[in-house]
N, C-alpha and C. Protein backbone atom coordinates (compact mmCIF):
# COMPACT_ATOMS: atom_id res chain seq x y z
N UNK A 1 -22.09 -10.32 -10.08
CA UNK A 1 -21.45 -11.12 -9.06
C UNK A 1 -21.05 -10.23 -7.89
N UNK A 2 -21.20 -10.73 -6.73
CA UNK A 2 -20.83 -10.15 -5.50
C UNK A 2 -19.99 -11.35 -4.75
N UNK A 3 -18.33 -10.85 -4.63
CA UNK A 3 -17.48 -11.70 -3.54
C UNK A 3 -17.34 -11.34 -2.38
N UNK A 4 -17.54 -12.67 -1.01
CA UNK A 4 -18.00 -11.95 0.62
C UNK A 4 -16.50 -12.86 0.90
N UNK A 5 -15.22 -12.06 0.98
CA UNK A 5 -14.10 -12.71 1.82
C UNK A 5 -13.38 -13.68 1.29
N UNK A 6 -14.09 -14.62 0.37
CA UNK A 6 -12.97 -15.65 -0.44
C UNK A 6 -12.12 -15.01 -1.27
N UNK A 7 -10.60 -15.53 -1.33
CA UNK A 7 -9.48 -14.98 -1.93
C UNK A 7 -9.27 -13.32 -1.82
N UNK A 8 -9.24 -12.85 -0.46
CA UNK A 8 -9.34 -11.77 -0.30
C UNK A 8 -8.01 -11.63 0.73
N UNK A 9 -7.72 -10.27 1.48
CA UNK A 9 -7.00 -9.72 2.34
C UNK A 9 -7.44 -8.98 3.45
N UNK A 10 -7.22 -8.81 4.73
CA UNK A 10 -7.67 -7.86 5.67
C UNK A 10 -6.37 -7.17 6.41
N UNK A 11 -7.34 -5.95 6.58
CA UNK A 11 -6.25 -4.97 7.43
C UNK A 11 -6.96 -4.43 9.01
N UNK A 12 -6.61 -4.97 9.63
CA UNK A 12 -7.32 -5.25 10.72
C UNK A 12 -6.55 -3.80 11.61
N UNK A 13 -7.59 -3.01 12.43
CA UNK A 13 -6.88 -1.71 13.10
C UNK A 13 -7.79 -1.77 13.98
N UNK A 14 -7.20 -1.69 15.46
CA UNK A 14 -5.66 -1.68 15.66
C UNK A 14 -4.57 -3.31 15.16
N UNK A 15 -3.96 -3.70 14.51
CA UNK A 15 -3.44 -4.68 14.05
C UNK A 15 -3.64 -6.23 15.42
N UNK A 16 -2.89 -5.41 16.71
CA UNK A 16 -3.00 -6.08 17.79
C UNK A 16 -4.30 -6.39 18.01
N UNK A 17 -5.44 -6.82 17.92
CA UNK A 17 -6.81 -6.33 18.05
C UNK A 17 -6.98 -8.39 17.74
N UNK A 18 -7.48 -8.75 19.25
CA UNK A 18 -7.69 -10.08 19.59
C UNK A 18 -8.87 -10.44 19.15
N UNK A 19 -9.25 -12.33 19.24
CA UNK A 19 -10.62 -12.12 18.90
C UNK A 19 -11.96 -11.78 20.01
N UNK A 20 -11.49 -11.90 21.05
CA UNK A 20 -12.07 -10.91 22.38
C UNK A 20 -12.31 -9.69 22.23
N UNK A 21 -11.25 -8.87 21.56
CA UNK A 21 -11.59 -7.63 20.97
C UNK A 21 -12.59 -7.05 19.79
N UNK A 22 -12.10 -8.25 18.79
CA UNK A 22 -13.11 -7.93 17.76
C UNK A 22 -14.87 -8.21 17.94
N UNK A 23 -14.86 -9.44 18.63
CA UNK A 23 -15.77 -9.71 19.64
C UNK A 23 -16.76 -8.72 19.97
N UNK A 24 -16.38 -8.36 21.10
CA UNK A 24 -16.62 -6.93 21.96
C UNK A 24 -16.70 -5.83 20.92
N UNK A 25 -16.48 -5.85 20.05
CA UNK A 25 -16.57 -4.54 19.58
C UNK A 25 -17.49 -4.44 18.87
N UNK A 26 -17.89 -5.86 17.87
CA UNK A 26 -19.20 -6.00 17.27
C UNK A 26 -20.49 -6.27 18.30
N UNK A 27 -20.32 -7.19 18.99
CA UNK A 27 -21.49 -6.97 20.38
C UNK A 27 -22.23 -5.73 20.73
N UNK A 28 -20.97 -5.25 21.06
CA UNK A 28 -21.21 -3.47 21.70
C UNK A 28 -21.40 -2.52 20.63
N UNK A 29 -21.30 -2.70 19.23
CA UNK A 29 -21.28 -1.71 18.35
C UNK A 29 -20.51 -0.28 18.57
N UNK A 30 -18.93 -0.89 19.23
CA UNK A 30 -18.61 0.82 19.45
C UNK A 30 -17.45 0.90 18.32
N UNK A 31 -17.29 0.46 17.66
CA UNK A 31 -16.47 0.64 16.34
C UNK A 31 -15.00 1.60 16.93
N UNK A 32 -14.32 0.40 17.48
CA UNK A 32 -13.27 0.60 18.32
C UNK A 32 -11.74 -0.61 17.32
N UNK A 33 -12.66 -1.65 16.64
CA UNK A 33 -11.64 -2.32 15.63
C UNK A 33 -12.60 -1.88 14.36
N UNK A 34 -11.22 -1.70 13.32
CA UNK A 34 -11.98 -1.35 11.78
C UNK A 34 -10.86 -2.75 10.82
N UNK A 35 -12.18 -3.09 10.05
CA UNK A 35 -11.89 -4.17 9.33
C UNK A 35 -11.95 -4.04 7.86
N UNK A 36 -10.75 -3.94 6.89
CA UNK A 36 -11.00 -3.28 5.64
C UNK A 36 -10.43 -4.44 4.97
N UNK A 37 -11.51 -4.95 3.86
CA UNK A 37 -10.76 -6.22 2.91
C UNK A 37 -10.50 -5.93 1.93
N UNK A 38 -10.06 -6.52 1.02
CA UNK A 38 -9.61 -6.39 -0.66
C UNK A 38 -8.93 -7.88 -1.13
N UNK A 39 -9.34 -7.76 -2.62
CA UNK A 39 -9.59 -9.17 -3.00
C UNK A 39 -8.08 -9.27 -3.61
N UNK A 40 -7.66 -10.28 -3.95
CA UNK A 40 -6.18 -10.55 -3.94
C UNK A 40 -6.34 -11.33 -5.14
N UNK A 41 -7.08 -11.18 -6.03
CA UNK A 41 -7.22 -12.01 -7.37
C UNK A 41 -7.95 -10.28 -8.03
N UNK A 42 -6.93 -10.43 -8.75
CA UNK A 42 -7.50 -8.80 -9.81
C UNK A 42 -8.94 -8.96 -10.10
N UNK A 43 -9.21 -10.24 -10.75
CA UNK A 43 -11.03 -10.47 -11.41
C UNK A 43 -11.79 -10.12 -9.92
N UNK A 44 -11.67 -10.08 -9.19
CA UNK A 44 -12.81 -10.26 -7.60
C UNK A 44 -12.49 -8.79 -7.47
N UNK A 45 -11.50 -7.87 -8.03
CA UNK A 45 -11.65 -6.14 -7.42
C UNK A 45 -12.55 -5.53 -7.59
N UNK A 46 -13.66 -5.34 -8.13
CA UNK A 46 -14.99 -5.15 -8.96
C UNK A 46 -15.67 -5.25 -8.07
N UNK A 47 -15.57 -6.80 -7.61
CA UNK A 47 -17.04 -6.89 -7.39
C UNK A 47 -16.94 -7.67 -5.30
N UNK A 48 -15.70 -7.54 -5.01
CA UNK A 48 -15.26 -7.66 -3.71
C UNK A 48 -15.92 -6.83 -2.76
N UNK A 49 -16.64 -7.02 -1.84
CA UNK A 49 -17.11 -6.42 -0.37
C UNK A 49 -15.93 -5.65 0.17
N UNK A 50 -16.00 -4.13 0.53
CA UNK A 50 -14.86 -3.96 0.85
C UNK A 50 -14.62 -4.10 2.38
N UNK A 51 -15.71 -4.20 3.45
CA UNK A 51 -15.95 -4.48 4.79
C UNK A 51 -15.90 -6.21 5.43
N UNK A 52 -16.09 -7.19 4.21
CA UNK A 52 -16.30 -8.12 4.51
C UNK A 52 -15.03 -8.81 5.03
N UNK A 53 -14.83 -9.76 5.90
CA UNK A 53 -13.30 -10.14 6.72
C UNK A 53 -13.36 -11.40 5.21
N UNK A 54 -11.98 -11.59 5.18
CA UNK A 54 -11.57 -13.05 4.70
C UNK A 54 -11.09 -13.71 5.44
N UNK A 55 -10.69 -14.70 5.24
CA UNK A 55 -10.10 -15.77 5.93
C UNK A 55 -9.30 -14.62 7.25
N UNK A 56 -9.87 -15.31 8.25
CA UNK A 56 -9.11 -14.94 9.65
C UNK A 56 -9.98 -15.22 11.23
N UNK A 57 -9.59 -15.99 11.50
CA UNK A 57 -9.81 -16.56 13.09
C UNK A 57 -10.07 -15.48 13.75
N UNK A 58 -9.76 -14.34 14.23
CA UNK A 58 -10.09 -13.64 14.81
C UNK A 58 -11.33 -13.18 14.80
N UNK A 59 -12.53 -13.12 13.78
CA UNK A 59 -13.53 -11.96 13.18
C UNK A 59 -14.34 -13.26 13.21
N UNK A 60 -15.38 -13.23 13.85
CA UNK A 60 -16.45 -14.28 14.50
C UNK A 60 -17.15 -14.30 13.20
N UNK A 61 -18.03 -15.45 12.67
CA UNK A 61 -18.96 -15.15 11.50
C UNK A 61 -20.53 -14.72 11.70
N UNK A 62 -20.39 -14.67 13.16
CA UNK A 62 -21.69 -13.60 13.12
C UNK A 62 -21.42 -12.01 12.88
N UNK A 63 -20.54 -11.26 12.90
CA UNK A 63 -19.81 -10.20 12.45
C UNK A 63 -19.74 -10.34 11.18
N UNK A 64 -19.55 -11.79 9.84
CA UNK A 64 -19.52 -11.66 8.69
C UNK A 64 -21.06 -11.70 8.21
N UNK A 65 -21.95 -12.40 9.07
CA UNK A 65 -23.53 -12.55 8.62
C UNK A 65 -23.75 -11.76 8.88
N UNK A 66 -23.72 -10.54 9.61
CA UNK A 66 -24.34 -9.47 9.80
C UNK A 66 -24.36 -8.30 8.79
N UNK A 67 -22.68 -8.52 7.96
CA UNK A 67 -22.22 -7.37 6.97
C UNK A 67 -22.91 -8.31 5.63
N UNK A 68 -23.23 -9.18 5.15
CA UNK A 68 -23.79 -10.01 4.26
C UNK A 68 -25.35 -9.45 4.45
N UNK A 69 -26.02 -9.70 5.16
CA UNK A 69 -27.41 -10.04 5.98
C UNK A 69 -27.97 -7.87 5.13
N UNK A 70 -26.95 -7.20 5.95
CA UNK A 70 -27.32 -5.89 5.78
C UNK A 70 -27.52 -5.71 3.77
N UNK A 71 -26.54 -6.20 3.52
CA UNK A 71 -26.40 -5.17 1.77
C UNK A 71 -27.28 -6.56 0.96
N UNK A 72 -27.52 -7.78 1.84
CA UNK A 72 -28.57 -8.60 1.09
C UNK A 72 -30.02 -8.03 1.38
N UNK A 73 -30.47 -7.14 2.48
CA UNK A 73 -31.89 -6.56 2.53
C UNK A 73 -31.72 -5.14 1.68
N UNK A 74 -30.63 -4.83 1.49
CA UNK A 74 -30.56 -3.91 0.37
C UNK A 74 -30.77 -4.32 -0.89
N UNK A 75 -30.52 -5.00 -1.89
CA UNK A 75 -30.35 -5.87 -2.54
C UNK A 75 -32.00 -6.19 -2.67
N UNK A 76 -32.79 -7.06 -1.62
CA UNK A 76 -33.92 -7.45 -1.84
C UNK A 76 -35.10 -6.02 -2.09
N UNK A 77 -34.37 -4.67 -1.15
CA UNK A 77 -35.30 -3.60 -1.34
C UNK A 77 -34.85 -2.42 -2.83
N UNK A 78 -33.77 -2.63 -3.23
CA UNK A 78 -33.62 -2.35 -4.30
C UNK A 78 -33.63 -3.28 -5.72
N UNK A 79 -34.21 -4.80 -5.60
CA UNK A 79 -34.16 -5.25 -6.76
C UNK A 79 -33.22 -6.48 -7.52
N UNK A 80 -31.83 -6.03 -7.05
CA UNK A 80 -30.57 -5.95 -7.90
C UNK A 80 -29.66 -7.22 -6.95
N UNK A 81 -30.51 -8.35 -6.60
CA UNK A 81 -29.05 -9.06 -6.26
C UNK A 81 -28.42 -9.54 -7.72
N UNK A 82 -27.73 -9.93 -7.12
CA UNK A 82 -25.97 -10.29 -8.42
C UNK A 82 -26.80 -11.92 -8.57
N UNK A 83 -26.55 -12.08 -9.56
CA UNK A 83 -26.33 -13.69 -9.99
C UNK A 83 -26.22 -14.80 -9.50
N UNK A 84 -25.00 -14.18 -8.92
CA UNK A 84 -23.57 -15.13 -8.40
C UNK A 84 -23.66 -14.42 -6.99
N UNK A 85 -23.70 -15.07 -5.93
CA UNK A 85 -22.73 -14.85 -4.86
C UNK A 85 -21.80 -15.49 -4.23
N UNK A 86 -20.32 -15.47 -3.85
CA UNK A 86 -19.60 -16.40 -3.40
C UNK A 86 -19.53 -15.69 -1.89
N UNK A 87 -19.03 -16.64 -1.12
CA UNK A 87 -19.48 -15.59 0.73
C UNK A 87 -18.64 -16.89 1.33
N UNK A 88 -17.93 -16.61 2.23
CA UNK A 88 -16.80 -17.40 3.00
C UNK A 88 -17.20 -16.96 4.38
N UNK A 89 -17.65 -17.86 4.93
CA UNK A 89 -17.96 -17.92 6.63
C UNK A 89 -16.66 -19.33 6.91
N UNK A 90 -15.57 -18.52 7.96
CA UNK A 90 -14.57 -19.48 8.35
C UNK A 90 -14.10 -19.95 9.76
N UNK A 91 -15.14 -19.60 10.11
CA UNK A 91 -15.01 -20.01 12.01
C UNK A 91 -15.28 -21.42 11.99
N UNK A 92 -15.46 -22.61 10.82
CA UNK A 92 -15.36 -24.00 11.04
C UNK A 92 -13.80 -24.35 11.24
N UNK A 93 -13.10 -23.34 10.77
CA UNK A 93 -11.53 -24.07 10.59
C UNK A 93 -11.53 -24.50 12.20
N UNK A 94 -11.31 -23.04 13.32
CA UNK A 94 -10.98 -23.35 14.54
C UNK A 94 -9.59 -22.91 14.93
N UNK A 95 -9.32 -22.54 16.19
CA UNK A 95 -7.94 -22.45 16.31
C UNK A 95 -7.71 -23.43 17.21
N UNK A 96 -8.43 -24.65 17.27
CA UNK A 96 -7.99 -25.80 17.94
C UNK A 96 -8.03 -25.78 19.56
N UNK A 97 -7.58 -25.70 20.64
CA UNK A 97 -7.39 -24.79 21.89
C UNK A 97 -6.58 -24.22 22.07
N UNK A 98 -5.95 -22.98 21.14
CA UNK A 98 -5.31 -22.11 21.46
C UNK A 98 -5.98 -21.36 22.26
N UNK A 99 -4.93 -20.51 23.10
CA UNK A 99 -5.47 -19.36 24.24
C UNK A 99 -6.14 -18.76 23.44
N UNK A 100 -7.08 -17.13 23.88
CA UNK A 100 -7.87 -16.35 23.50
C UNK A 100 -9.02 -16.52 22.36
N UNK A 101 -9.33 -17.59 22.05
CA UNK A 101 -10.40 -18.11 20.97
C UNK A 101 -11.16 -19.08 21.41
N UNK A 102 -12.66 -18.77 20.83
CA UNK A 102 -13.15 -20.13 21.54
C UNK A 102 -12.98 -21.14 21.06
N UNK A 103 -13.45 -22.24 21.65
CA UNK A 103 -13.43 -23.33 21.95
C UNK A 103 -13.77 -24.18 20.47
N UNK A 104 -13.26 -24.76 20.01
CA UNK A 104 -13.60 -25.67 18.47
C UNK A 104 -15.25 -25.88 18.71
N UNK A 105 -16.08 -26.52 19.66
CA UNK A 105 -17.36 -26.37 19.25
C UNK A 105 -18.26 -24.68 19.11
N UNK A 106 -17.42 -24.31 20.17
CA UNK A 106 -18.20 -22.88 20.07
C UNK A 106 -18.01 -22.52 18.19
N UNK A 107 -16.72 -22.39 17.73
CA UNK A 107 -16.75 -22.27 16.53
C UNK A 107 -17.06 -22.29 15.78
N UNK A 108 -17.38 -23.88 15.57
CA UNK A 108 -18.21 -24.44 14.46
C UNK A 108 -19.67 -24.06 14.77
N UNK A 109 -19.98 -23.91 16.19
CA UNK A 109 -21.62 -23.45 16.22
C UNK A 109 -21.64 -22.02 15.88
N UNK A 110 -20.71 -21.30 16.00
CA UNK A 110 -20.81 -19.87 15.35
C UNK A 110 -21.07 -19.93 13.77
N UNK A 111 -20.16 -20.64 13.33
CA UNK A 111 -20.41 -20.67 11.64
C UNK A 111 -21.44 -21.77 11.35
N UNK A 112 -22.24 -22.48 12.14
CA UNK A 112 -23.12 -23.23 12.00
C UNK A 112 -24.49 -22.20 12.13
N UNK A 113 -24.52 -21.21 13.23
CA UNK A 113 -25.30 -20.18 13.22
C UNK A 113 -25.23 -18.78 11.96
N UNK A 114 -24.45 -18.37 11.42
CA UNK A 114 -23.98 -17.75 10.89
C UNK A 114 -24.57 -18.61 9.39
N UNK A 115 -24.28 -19.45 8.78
CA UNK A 115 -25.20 -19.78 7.67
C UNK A 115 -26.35 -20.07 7.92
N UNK A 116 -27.23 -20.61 9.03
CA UNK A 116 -28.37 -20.67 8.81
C UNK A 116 -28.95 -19.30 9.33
N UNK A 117 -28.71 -18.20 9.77
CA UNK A 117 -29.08 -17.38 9.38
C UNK A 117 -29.19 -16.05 8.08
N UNK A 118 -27.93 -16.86 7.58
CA UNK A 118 -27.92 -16.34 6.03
C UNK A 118 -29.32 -17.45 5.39
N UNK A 119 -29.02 -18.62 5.41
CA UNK A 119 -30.08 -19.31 4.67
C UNK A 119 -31.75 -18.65 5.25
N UNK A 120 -31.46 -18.42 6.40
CA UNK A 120 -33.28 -18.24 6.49
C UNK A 120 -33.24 -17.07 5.89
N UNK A 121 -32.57 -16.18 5.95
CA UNK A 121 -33.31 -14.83 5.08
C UNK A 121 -33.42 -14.95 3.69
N UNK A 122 -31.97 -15.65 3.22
CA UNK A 122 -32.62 -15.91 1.78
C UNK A 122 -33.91 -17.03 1.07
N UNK A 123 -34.14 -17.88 2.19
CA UNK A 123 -35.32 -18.29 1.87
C UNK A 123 -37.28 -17.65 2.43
N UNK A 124 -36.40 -16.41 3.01
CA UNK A 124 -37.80 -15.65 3.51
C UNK A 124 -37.82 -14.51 2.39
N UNK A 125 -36.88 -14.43 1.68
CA UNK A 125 -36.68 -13.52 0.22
C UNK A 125 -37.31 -13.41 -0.45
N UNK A 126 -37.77 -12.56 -1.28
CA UNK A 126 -38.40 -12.44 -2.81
C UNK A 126 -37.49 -13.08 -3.90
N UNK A 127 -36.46 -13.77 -3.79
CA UNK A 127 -35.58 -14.21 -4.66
C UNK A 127 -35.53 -15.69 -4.20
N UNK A 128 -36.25 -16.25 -3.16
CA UNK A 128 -36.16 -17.73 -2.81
C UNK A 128 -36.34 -18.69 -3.84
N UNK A 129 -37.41 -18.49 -4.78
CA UNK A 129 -38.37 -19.66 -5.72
C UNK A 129 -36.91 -19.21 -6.97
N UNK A 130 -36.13 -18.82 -7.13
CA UNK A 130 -34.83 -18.56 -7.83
C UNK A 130 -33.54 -18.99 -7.41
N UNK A 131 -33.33 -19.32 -6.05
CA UNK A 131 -32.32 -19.22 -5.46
C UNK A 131 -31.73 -21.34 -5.21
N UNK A 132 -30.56 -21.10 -5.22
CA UNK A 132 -29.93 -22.16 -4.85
C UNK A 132 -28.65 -22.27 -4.22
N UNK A 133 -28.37 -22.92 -2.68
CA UNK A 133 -27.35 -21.76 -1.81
C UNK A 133 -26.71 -23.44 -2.25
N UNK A 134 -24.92 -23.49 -2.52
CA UNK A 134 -24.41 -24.69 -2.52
C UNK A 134 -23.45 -24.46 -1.22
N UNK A 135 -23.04 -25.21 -0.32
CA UNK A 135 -22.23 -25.31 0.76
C UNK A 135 -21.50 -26.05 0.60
N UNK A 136 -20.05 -25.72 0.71
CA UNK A 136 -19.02 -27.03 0.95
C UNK A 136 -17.82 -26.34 1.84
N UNK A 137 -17.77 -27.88 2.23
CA UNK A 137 -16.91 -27.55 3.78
C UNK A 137 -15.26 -27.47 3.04
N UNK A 138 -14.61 -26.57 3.79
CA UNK A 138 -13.20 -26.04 3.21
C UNK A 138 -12.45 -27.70 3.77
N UNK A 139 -11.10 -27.62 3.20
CA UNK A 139 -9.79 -28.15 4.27
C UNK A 139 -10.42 -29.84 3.90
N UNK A 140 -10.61 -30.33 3.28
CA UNK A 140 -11.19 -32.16 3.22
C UNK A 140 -10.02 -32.32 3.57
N UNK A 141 -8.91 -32.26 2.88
CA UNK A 141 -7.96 -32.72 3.02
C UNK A 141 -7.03 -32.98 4.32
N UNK A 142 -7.82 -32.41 5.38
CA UNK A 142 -7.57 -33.12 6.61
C UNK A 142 -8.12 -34.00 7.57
N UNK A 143 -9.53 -34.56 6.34
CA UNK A 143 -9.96 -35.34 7.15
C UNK A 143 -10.09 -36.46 6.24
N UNK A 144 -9.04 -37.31 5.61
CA UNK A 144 -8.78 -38.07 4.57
C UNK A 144 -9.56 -39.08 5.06
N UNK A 145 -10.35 -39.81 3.66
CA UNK A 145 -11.13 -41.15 4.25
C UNK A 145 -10.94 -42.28 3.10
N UNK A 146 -11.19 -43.18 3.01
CA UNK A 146 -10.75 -44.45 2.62
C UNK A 146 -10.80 -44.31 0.92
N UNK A 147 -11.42 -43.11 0.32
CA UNK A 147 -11.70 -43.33 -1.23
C UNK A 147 -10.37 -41.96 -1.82
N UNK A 148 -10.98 -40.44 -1.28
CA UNK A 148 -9.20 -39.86 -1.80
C UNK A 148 -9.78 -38.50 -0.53
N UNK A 149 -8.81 -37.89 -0.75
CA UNK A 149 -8.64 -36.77 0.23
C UNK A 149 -9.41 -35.19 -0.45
N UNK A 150 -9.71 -35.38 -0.99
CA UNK A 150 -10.40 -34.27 -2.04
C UNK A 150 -11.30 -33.98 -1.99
N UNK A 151 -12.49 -35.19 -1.56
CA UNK A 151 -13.46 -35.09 -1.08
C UNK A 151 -13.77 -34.26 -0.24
N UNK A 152 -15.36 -33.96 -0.13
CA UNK A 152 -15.99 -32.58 1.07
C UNK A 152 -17.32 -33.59 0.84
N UNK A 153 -17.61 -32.55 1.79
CA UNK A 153 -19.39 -32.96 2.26
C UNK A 153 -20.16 -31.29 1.07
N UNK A 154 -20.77 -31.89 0.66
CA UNK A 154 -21.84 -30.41 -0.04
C UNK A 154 -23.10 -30.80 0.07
N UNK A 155 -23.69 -29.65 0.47
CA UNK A 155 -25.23 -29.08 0.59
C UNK A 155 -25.43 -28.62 -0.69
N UNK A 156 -26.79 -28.88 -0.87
CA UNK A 156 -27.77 -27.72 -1.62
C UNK A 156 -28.92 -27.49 -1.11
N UNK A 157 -29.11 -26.36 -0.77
CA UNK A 157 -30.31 -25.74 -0.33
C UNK A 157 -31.07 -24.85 -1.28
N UNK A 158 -32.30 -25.51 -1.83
CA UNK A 158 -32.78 -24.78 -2.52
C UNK A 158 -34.60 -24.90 -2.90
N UNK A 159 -35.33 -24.24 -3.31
CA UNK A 159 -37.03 -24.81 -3.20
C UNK A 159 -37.01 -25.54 -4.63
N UNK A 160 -36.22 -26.08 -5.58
CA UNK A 160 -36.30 -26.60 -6.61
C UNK A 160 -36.63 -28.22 -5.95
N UNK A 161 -35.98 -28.19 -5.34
CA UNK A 161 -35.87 -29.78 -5.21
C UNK A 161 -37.08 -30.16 -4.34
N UNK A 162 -37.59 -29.43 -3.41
CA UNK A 162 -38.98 -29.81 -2.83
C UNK A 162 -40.28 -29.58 -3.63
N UNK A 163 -40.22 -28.38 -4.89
CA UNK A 163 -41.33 -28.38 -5.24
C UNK A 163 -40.84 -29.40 -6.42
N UNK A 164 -40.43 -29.91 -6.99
CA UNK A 164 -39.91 -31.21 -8.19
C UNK A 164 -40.49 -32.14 -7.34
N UNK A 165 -39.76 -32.49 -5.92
CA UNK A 165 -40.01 -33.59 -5.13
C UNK A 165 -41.57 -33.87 -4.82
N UNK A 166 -42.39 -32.79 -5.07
CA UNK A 166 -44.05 -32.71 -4.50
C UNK A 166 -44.33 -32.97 -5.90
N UNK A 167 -44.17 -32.11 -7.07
CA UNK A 167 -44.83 -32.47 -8.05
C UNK A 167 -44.84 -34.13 -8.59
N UNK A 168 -43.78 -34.99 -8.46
CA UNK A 168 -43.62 -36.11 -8.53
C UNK A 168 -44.52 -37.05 -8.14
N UNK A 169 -44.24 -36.52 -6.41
CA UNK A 169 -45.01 -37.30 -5.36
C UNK A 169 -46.81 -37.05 -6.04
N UNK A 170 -47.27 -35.93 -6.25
CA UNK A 170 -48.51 -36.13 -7.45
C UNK A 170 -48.40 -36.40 -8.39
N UNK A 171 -47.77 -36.51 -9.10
CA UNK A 171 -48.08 -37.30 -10.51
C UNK A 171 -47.67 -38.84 -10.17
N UNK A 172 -47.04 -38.90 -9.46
CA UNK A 172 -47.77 -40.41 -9.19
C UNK A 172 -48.47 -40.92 -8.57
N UNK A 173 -49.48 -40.35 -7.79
CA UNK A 173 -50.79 -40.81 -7.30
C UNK A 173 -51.66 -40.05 -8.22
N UNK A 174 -51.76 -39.38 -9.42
CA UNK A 174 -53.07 -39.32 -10.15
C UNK A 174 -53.39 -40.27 -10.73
């Protein structure tokens, strides 16, 4: 198992360090903010990313797909992905229009970009015809709808269900 940011902690340096800053600093690659996580559930210390951000508005999720993206082409050139991966991309939350952050759509298109570029590499993988990515959106509970509040929207992305879906689609026209 490999954990990317869920139930984790960050120590963000310089502390003051905006998301304009963190921004700019991954853009430019001048490693001017340093981002160090650790998992806050003893079972996840093992096997926790120690670079990966958790939960925090500031740290764009193309900055988290990029630290994912890197040790997953490691991973594909050494052999050895994990099982399990759990990976938290959180730029859907939003900081609403607060000053210095963008804008709620920019957001969600960041973490809308940010998984489908995790999904295309893992389906351009040697581990694709294996793989099954599940997505579910955090926070339901603020967008309560007529049956209970608990509810989410979930994805599965995976080649099981298209090659099942083709083999079908032939066996019932033979």
């Amino acid at each position: 198992m490999r954990a990317y940011g869920e139930r984790g902690a960050n120590t963000i340096t310089p502390a003051n360090a905006t998301w304009t800053d963190i921004y700019n600093d991954w853009k430019n690659g001048t490693s001017n903010v340093d981002i160090a996580a650790r998992a806050i559930i003893v079972g996840l210390r093992d096997v926790y990313h120690p670079r990966y951000p958790a939960a925090e508005s500031r740290v764009p999720d193309q900055y988290r797909a990029d630290i994912f993206l890197k040790e997953f082409a490691e991973f594909e050139k050494n052999g050895n992905l994990p099982n399990l991966v759990l990976l938290l991309l959180y730029d859907d939350h939003t900081e609403g229009t607060s000053p210095g952050f963008p804008t709620p759509r920019a957001a969600v298109a960041d973490n809308d970009l940010a998984l489908g570029r995790i999904v295309e590499a893992i389906s351009q993988s040697r581990y694709w015809k294996e793989s099954a990515i599940f997505v579910t959106e955090d926070d339901s509970q603020d967008g309560l709808d007529h049956v209970d509040g608990h509810r989410t929207v979930g994805l599965a992305i995976s080649p099981v269900h298209a090659a099942r879906h083709a083999s079908t689609a032939t066996s019932t026209r033979s």
